[in-house]
N, C-alpha and C. Protein backbone atom coordinates (compact mmCIF):
# COMPACT_ATOMS: atom_id res chain seq x y z
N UNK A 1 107.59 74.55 119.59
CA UNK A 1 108.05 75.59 120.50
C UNK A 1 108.81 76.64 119.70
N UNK A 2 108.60 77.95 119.91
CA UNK A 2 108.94 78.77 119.20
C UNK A 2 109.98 79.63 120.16
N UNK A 3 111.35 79.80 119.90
CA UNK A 3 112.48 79.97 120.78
C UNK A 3 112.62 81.52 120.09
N UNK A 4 113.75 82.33 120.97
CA UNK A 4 114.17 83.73 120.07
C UNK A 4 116.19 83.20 120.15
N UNK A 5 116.41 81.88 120.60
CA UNK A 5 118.28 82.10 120.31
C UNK A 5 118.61 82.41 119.25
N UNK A 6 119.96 82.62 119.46
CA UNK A 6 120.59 83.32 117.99
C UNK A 6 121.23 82.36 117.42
N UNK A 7 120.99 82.38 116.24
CA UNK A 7 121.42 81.13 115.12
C UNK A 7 123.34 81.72 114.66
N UNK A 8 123.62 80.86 114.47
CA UNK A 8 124.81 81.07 113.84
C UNK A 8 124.48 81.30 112.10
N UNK A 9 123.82 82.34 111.90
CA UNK A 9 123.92 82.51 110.52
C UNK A 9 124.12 84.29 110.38
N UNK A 10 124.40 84.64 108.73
CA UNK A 10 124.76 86.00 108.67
C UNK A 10 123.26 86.05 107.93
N UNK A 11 122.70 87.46 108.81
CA UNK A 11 121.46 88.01 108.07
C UNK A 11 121.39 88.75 106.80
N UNK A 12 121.09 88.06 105.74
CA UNK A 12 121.24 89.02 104.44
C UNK A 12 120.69 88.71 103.47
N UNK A 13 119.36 88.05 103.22
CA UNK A 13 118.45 88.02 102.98
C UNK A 13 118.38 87.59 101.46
N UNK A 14 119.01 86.46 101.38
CA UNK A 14 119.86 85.92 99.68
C UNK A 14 119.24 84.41 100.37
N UNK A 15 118.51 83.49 99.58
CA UNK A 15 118.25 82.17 99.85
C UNK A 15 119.55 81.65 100.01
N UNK A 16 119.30 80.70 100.58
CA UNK A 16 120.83 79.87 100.94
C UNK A 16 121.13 78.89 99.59
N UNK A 17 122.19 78.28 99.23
CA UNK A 17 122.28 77.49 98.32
C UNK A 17 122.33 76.02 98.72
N UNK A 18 122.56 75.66 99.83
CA UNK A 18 122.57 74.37 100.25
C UNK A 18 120.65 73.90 100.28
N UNK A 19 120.28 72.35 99.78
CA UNK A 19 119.32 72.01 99.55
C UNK A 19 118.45 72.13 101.10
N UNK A 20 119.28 71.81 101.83
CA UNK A 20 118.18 71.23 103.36
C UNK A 20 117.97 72.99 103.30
N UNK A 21 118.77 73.98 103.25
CA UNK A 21 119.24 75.30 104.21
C UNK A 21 117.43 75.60 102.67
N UNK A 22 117.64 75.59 101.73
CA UNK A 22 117.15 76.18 101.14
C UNK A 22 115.63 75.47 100.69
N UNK A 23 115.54 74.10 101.48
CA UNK A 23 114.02 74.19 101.68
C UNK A 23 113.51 74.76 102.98
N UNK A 24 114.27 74.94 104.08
CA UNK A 24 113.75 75.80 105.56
C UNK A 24 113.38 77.22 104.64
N UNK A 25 114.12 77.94 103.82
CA UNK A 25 113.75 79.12 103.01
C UNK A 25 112.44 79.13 102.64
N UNK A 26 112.58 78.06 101.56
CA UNK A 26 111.03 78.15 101.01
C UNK A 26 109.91 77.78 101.71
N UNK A 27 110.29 77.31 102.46
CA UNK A 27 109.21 76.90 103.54
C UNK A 27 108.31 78.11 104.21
N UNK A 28 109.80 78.64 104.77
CA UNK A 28 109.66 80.45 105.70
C UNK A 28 109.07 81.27 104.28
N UNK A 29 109.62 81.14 103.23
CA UNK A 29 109.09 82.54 102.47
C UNK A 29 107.59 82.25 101.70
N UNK A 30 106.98 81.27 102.18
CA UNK A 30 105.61 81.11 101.62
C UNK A 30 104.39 82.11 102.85
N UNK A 31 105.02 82.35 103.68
CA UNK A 31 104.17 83.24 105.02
C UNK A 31 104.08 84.23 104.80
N UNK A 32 102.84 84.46 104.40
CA UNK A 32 102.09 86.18 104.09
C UNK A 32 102.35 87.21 104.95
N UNK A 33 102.30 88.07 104.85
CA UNK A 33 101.94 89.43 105.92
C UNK A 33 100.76 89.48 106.26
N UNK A 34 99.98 89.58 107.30
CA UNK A 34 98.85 89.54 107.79
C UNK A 34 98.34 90.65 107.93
N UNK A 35 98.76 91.82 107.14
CA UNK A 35 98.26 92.94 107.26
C UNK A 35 98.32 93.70 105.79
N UNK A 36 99.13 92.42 104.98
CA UNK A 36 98.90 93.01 103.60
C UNK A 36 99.12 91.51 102.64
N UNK A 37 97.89 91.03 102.96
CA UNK A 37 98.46 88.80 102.62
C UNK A 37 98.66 88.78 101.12
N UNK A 38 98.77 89.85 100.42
CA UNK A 38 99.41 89.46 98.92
C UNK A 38 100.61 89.33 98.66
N UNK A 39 101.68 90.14 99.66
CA UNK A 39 102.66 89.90 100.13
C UNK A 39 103.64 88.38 101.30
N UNK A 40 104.20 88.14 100.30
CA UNK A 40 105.15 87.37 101.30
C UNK A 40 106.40 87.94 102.04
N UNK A 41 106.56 86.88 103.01
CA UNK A 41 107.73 88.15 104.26
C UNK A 41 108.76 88.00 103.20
N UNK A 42 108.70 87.33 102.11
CA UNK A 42 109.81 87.02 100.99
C UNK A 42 109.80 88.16 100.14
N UNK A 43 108.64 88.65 100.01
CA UNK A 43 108.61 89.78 99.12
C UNK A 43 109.02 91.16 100.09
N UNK A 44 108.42 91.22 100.90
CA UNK A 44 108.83 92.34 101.62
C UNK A 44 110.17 92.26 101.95
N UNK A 45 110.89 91.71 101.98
CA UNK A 45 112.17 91.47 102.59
C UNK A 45 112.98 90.88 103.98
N UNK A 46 111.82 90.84 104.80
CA UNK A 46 111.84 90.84 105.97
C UNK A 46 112.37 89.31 107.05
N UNK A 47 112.42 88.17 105.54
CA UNK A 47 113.38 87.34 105.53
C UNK A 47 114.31 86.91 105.40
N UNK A 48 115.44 87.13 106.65
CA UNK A 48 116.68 87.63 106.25
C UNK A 48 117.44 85.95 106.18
N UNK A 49 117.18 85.28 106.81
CA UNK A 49 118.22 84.16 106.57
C UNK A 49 117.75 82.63 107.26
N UNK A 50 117.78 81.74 106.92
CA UNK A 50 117.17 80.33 107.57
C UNK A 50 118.35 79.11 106.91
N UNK A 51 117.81 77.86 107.74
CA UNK A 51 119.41 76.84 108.11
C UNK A 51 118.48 75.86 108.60
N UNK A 52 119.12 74.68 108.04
CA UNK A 52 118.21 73.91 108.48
C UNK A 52 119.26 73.03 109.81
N UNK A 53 118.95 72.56 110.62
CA UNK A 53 119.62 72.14 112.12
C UNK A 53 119.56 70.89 112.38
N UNK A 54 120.71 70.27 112.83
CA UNK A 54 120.34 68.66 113.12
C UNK A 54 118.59 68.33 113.62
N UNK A 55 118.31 69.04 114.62
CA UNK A 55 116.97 69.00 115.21
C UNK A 55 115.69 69.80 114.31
N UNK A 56 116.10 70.79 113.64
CA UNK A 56 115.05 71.60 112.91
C UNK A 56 114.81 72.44 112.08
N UNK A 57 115.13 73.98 112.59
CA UNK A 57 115.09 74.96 111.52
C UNK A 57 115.46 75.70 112.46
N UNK A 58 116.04 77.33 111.46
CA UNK A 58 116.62 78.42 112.46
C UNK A 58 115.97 79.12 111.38
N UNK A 59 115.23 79.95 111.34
CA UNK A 59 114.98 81.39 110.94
C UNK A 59 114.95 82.17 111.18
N UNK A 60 115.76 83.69 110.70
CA UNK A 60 116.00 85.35 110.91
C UNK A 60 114.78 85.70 110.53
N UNK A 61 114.20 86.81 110.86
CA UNK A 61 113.48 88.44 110.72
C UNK A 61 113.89 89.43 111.05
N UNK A 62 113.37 90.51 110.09
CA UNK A 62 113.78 91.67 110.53
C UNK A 62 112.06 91.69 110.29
N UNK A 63 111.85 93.08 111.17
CA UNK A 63 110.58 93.46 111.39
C UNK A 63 110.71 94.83 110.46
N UNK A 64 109.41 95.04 110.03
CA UNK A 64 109.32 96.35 108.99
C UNK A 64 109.74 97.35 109.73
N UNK A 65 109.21 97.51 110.87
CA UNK A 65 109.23 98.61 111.75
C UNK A 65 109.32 98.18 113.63
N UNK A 66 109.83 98.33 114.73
CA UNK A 66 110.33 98.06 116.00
C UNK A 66 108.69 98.06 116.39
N UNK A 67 108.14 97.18 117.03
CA UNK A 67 106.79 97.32 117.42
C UNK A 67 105.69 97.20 116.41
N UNK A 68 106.12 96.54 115.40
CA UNK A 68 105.19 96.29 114.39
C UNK A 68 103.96 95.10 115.19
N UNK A 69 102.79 95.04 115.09
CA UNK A 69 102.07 94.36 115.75
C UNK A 69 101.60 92.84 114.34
N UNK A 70 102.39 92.70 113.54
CA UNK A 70 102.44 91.80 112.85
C UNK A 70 102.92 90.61 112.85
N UNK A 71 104.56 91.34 113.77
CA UNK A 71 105.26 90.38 113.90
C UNK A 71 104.87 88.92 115.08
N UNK A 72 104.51 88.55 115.66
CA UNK A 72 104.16 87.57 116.12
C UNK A 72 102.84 86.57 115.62
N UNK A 73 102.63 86.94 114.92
CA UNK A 73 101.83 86.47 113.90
C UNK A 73 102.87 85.86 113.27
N UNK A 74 103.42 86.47 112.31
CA UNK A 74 104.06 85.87 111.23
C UNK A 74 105.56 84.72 112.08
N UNK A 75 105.79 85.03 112.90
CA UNK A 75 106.73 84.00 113.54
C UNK A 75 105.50 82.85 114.26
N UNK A 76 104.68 83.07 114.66
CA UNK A 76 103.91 81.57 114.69
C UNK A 76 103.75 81.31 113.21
N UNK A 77 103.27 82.11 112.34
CA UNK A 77 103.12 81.22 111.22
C UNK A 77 104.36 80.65 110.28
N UNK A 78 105.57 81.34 110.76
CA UNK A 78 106.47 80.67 110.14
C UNK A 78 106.95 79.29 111.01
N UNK A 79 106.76 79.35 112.13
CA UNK A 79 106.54 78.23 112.68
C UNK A 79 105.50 76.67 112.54
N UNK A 80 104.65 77.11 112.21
CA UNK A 80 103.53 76.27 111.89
C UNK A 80 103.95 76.08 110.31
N UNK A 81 104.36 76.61 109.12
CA UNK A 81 104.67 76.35 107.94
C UNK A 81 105.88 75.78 108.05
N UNK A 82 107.35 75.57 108.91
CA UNK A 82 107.80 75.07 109.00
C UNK A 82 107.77 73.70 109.64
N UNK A 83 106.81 73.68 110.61
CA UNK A 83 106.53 72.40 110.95
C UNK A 83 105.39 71.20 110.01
N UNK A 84 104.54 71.75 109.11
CA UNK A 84 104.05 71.29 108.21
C UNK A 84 104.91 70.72 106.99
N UNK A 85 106.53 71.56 107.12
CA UNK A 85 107.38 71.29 106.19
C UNK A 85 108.16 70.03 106.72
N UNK A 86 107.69 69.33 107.75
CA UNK A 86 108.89 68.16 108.45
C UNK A 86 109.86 68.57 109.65
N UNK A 87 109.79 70.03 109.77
CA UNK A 87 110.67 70.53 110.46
C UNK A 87 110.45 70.40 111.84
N UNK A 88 111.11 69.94 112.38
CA UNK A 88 110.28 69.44 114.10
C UNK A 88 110.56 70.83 115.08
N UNK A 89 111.95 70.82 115.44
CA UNK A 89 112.38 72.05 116.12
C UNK A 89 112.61 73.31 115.66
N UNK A 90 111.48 74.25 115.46
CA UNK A 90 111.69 75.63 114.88
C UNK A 90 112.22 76.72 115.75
N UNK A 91 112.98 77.41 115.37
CA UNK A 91 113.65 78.50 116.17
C UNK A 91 113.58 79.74 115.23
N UNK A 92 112.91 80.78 115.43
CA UNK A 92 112.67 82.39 114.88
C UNK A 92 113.10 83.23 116.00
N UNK A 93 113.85 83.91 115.05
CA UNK A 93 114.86 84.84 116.13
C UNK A 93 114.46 86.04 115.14
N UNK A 94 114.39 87.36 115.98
CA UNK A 94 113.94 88.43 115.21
C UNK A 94 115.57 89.31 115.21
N UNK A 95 115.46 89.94 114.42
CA UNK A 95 116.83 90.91 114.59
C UNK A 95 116.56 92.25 114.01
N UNK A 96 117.05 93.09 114.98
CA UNK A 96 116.76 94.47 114.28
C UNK A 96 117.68 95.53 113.76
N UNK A 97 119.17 94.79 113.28
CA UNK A 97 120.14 95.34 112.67
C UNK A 97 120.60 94.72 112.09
N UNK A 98 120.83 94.92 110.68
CA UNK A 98 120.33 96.43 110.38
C UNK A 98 118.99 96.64 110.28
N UNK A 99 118.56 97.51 110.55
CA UNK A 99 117.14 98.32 110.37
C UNK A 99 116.66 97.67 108.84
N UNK A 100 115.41 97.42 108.47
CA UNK A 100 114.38 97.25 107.88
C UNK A 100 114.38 98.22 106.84
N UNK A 101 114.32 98.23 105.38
CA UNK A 101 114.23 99.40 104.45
C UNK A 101 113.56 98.65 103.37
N UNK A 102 112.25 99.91 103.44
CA UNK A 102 111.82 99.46 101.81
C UNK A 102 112.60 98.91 100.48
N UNK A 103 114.29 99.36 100.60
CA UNK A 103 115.01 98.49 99.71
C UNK A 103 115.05 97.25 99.40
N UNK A 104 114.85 96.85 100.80
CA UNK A 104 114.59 94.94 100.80
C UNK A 104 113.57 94.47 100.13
N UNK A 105 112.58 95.31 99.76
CA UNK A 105 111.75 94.84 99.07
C UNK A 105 111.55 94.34 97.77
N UNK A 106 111.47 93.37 97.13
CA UNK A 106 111.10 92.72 95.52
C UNK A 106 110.44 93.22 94.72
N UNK A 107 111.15 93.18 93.24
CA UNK A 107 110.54 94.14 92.45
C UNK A 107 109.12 92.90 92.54
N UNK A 108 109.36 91.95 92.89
CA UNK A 108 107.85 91.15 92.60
C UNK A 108 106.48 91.74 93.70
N UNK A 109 107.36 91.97 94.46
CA UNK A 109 106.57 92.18 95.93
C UNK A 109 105.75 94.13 95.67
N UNK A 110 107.10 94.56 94.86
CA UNK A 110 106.69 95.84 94.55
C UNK A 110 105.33 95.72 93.43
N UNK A 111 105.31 94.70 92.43
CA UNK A 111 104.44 94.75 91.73
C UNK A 111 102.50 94.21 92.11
N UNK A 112 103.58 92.94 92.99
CA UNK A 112 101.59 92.48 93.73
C UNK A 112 101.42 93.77 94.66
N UNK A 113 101.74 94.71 95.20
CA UNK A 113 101.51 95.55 95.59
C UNK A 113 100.52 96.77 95.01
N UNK A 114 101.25 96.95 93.93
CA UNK A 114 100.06 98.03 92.71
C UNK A 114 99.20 97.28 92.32
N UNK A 115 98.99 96.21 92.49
CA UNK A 115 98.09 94.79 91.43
C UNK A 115 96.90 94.91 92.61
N UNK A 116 97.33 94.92 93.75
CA UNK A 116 96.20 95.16 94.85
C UNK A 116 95.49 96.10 95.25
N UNK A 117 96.26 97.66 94.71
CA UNK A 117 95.95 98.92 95.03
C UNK A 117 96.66 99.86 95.88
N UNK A 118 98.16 98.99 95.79
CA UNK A 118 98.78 100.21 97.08
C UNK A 118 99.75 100.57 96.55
N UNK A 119 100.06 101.74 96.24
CA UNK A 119 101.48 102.44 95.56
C UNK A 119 102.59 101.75 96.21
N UNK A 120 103.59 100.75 95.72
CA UNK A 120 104.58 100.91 96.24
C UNK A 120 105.81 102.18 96.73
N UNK A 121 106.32 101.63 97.68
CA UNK A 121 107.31 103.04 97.95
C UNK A 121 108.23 103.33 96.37
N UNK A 122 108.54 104.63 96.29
CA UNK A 122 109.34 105.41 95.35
C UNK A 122 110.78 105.76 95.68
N UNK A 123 111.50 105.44 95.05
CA UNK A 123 112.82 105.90 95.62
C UNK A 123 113.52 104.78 96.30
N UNK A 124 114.76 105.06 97.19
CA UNK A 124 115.35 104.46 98.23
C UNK A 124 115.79 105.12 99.41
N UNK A 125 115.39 104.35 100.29
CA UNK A 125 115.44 104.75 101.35
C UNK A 125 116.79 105.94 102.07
N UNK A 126 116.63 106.86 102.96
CA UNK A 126 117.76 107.80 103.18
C UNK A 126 118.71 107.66 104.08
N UNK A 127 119.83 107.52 103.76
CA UNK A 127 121.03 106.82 104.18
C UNK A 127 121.41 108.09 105.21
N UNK A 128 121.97 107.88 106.53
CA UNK A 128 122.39 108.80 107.20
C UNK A 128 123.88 109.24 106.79
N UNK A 129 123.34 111.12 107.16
CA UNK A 129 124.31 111.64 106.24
C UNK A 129 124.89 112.14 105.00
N UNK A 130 123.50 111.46 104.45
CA UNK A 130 123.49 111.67 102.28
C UNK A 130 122.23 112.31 102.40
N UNK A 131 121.95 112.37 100.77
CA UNK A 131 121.42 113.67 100.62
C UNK A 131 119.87 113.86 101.18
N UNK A 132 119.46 114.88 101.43
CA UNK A 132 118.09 114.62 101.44
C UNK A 132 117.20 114.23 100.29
N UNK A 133 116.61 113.76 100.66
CA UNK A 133 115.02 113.25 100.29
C UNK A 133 113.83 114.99 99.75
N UNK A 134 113.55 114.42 98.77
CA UNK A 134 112.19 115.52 98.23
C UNK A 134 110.98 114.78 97.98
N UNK A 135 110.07 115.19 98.68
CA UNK A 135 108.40 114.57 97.98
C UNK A 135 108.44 115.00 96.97
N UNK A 136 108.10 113.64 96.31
CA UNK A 136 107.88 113.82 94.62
C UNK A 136 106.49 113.29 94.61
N UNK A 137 105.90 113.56 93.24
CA UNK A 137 104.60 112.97 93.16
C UNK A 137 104.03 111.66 93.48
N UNK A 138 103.03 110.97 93.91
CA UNK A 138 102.71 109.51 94.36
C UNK A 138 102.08 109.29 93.40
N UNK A 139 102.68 107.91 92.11
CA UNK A 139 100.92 107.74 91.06
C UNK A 139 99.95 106.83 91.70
N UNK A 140 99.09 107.25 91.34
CA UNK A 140 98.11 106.27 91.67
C UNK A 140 97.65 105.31 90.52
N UNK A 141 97.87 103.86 91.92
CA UNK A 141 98.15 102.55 91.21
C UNK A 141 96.32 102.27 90.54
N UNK A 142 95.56 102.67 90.36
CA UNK A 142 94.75 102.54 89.40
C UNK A 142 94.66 103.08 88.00
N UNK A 143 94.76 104.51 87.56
CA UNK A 143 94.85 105.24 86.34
C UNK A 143 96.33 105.56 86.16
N UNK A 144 97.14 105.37 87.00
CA UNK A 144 98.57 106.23 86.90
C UNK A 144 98.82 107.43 86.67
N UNK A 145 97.74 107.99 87.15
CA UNK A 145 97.90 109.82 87.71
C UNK A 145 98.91 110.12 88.27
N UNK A 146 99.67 111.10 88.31
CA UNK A 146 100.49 111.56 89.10
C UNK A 146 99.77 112.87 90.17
N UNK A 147 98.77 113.26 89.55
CA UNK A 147 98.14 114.07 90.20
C UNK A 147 96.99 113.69 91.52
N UNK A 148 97.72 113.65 92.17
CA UNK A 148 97.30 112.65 93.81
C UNK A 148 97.74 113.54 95.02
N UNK A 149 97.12 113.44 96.00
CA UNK A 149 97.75 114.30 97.67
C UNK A 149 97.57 113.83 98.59
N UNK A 150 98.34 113.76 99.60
CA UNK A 150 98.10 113.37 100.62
C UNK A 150 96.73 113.68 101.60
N UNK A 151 96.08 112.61 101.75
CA UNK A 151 95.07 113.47 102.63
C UNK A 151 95.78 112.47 104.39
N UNK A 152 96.38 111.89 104.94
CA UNK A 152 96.81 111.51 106.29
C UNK A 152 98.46 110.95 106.08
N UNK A 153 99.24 111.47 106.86
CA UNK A 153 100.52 110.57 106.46
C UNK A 153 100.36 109.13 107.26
N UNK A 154 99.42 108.65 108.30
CA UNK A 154 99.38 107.36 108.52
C UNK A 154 98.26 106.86 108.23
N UNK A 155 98.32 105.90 107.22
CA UNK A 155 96.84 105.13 106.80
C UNK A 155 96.61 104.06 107.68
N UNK A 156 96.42 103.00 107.02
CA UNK A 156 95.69 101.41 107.67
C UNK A 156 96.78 101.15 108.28
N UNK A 157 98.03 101.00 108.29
CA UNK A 157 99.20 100.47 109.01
C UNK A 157 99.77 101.75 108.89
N UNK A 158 101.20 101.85 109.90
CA UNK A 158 102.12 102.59 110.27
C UNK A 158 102.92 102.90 108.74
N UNK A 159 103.20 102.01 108.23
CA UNK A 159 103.81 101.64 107.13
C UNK A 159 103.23 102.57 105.68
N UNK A 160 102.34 102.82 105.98
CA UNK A 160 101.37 102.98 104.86
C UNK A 160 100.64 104.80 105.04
N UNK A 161 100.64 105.45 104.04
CA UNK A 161 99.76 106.38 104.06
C UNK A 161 98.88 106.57 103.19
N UNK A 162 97.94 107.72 103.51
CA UNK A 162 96.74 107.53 102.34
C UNK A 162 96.48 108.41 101.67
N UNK A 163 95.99 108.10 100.32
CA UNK A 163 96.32 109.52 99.32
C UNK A 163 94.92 109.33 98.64
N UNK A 164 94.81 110.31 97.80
CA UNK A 164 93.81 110.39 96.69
C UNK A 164 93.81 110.80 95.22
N UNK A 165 93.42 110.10 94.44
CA UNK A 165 94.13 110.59 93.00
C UNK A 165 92.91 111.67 92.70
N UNK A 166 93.31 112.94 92.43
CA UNK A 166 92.79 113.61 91.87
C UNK A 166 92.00 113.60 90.21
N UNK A 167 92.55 112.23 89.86
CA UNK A 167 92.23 112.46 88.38
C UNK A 167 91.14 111.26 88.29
N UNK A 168 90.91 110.35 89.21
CA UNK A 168 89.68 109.56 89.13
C UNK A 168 89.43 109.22 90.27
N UNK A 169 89.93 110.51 91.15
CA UNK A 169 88.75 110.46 92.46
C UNK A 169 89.12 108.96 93.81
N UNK A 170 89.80 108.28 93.45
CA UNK A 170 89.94 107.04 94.46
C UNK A 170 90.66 107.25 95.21
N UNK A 171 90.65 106.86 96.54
CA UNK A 171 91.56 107.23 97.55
C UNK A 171 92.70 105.74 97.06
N UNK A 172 93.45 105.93 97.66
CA UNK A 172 94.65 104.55 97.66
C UNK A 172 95.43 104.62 98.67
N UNK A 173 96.18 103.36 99.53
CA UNK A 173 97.93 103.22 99.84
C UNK A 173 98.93 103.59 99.67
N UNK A 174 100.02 104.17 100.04
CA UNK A 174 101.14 104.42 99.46
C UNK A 174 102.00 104.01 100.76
N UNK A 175 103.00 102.73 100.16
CA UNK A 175 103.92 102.58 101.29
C UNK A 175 105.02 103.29 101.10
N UNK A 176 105.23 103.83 102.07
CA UNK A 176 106.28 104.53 102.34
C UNK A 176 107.59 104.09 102.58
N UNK A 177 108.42 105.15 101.66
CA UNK A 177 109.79 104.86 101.79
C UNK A 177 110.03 104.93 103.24
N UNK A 178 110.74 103.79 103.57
CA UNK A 178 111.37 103.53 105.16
C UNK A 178 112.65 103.33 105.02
């Protein structure tokens, strides 16, 4: 049974150090993204905190984006990977503060990302109130052109837009700073 209560834990997305707390972790951070499965919700960031419970497991999410159509996917499957892990009573609670930022993301997660074909995001994300943000060039994760353009700002996902490298012609991904 897959519950949404709120766990008594702080969301912040650091494995836990206790052994039980920190196999419910590894358990939760082996669950792909189903919309980009080279990625784990570990790499993306989007695993903010898990505990293991007299009865089971408690795991946090943050969702990339409010209405992401991913997310219930990946909370059954962190459910089902936690219950394959011994874990009897799973509880995934989603949380959406703080907001979701490409910052959370792993330089590992950033790298299977170009390894697959999708520019990771550039930069860090824009803090309200600080400075603005400038489009800078996107390389493209095949030749490492910098000479690339936007041809749609929303590609295959919300998350994602689509570009083309001018210097060997391939269209590509580029996730966007969020």
């Amino acid at each position: 049974m897959v519950t949404t209560q709120t766990p008594e834990l702080t969301p912040n997305g650091i494995r836990p150090a206790g052994e039980a707390d920190a196999a419910v972790w590894d358990a939760a951070a082996q669950v792909t993204d189903p919309e980009i499965p080279v990625l784990t919700i570990e790499d993306l960031g989007i695993l903010r905190a898990a505990a293991a419970t007299p009865d089971g497991a408690v795991v946090v999410i943050t969702p990339t984006y409010s209405g992401c159509p991913a997310m219930d996917t990946i909370t059954a499957d962190i459910a089902f990977a936690l219950r394959e892990a011994g874990f009897a009573d799973v509880k995934v609670q989603t949380v959406l503060k703080p907001s979701w930022t490409t910052d959370w993301m792993s330089e590992d997660g950033r790298r299977k990302l170009r390894e697959y074909g999708i520019t990771p995001p550039s930069g860090n994300a824009p803090v309200r109130g600080g400075p603005v943000s400038v489009g800078l060039s996107v390389k493209c994760p095949r030749c490492d052109s910098l000479n690339t353009r936007e041809l749609t700002r929303f590609g295959s996902t919300a998350c994602k837009a689509l570009y083309q490298c001018s210097s060997c012609l391939e269209p590509f991904d580029y996730f966007k700073v969020l």
